[in-house]
C-alpha atoms as a PDB file:
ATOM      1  CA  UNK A   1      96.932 126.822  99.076  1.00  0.00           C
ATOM      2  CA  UNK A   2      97.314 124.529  96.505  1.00  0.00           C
ATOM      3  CA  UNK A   3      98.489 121.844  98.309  1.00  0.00           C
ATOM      4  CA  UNK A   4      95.852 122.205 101.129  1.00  0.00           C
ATOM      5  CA  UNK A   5      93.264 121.600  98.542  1.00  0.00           C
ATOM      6  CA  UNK A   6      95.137 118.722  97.248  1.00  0.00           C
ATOM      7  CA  UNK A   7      94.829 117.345 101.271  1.00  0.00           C
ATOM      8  CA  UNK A   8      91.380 117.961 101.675  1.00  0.00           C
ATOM      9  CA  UNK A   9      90.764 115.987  98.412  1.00  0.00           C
ATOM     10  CA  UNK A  10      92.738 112.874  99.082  1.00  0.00           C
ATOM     11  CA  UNK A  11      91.428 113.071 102.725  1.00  0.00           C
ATOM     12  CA  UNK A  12      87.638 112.792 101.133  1.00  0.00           C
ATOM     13  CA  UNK A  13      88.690 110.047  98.821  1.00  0.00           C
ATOM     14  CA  UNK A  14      90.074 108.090 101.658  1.00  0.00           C
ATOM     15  CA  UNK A  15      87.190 108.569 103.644  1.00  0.00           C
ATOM     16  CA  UNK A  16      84.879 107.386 100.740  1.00  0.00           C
ATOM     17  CA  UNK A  17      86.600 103.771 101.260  1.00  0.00           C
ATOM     18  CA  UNK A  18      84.648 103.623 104.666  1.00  0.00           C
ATOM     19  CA  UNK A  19      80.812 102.891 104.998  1.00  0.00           C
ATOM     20  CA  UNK A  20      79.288 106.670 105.043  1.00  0.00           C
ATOM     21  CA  UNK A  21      75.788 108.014 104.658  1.00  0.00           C
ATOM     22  CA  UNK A  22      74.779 108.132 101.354  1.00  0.00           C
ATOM     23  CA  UNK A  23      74.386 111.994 102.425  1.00  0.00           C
ATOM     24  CA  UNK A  24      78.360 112.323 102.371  1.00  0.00           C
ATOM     25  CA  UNK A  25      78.869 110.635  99.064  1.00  0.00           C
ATOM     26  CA  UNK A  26      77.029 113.287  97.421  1.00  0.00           C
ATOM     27  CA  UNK A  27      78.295 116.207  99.429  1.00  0.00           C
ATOM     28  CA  UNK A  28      81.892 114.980  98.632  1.00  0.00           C
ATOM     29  CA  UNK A  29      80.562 114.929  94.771  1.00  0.00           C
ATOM     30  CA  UNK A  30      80.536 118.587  94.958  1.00  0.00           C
ATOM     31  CA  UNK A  31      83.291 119.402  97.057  1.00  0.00           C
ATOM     32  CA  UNK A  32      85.637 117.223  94.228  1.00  0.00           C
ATOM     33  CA  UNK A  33      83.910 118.719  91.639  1.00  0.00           C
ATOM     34  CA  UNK A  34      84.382 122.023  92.870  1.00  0.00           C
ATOM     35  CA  UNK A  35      88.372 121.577  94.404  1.00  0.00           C
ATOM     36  CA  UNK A  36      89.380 119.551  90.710  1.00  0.00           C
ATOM     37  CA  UNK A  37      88.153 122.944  88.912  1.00  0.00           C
ATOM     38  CA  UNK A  38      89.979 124.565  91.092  1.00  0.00           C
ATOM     39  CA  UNK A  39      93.018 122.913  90.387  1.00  0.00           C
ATOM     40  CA  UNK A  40      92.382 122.873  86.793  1.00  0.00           C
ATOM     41  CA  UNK A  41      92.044 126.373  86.827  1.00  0.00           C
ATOM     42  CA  UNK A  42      95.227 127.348  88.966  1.00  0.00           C
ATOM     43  CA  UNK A  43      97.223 124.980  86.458  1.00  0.00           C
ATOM     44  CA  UNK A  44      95.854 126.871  83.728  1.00  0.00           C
ATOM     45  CA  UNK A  45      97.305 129.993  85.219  1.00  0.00           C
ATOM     46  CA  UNK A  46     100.472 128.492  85.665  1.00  0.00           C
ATOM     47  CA  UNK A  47     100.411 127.653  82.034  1.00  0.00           C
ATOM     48  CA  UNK A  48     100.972 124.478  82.956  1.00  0.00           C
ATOM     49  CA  UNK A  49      99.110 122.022  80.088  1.00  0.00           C
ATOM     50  CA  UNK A  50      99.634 117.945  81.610  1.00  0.00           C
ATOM     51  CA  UNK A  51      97.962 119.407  85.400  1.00  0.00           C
ATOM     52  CA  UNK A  52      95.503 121.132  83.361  1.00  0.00           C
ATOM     53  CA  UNK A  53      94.207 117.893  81.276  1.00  0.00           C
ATOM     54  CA  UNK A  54      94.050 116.004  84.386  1.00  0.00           C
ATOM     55  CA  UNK A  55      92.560 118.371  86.581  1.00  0.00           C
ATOM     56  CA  UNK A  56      90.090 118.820  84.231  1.00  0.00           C
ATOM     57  CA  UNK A  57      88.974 114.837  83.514  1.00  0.00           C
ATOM     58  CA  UNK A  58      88.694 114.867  87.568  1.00  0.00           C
ATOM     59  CA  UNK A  59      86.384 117.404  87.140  1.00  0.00           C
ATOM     60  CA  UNK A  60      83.921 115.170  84.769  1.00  0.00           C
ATOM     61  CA  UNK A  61      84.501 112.186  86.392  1.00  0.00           C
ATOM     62  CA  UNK A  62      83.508 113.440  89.223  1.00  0.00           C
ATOM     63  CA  UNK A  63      80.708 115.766  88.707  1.00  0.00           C
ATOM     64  CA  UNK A  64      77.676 115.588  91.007  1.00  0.00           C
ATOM     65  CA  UNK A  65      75.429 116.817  87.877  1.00  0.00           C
ATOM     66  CA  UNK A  66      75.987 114.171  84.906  1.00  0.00           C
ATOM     67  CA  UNK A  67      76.689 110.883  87.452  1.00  0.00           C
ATOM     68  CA  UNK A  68      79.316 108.390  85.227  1.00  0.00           C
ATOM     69  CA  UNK A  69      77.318 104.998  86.044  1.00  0.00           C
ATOM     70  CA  UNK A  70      80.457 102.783  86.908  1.00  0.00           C
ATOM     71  CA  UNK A  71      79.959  99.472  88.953  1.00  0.00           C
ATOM     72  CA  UNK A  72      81.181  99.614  92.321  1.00  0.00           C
ATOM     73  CA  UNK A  73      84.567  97.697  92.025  1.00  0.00           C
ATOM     74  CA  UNK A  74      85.579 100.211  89.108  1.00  0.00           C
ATOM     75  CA  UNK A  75      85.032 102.931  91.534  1.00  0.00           C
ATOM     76  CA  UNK A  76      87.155 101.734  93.957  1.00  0.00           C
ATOM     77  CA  UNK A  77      90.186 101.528  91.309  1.00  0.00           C
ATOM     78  CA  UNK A  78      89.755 104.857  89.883  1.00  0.00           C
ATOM     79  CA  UNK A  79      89.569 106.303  93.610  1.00  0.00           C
ATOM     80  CA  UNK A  80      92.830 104.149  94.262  1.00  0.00           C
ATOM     81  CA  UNK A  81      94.838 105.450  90.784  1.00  0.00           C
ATOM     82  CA  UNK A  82      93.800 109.624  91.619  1.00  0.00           C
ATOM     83  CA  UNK A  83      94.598 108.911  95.799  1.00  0.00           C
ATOM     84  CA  UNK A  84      98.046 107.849  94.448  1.00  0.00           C
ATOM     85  CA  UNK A  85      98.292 110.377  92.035  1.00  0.00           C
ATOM     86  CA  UNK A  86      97.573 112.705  93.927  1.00  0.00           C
ATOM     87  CA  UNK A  87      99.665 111.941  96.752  1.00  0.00           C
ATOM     88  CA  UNK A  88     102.796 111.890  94.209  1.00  0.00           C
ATOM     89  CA  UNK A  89     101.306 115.507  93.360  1.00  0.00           C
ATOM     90  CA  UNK A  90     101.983 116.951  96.727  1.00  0.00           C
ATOM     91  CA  UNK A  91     105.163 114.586  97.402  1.00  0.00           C
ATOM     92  CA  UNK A  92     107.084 116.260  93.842  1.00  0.00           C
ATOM     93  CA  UNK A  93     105.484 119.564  93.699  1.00  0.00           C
ATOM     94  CA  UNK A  94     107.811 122.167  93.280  1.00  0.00           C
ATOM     95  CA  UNK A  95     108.057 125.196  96.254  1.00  0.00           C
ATOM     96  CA  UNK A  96     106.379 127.848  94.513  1.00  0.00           C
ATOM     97  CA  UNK A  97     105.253 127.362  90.708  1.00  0.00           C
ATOM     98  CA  UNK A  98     104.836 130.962  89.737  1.00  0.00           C
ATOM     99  CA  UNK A  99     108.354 131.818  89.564  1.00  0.00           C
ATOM    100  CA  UNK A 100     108.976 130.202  86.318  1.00  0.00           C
ATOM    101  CA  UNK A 101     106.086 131.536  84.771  1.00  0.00           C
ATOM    102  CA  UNK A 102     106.580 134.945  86.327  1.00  0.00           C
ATOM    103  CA  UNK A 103     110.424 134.794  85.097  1.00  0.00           C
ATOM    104  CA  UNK A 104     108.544 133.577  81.605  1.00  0.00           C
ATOM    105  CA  UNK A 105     106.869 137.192  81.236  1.00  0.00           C
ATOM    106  CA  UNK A 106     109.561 139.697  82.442  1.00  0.00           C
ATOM    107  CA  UNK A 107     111.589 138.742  79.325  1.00  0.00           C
END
């Protein structure tokens, strides 16, 4: 599920490289918002502290309520850095990351 959501999100930041309606820019605020908090959350779960800290500063930065004025150019980069993090996200994620912590709590 995870790494569907992690799709879906690198698929909207490619797509906001392209000339959209202003209309999709702001829908694809919320739907980053919403999948980053999901993502923080899950890592959270997983007890699992880095994914957590970054999840969670995707989820300001890209929050359709409290807009970050950045120029256009510095947009651009920071979309570039997270679409290559988060392609190395799906690339090295392990298979399933609730055996360890499942494994953590029988003892």
């Amino acid at each position: 599920m995870n790494q569907l959501v992690k799709l879906i999100l690198t698929g909207i930041l490619i797509l906001s490289f392209f000339k959209m309606p202003s209309l999709f820019y702001r829908f694809s605020s919320y739907l980053l918002f919403s999948g980053f908090g999901w993502l923080a959350y899950d890592a959270f779960h997983r007890r699992d502290h880095t994914d957590v800290k970054i999840f969670v500063a995707l989820t300001i930065l890209y929050n359709p309520f409290f807009i970050i004025p950045f120029p256009h150019f510095l947009w651009i980069i920071i979309n570039t850095v997270v679409i290559i993090g988060m392609i190395l996200n799906i690339l090295f994620a392990e298979d399933n990351p609730y055996e360890d912590s499942i494994k953590k709590d029988d003892h």
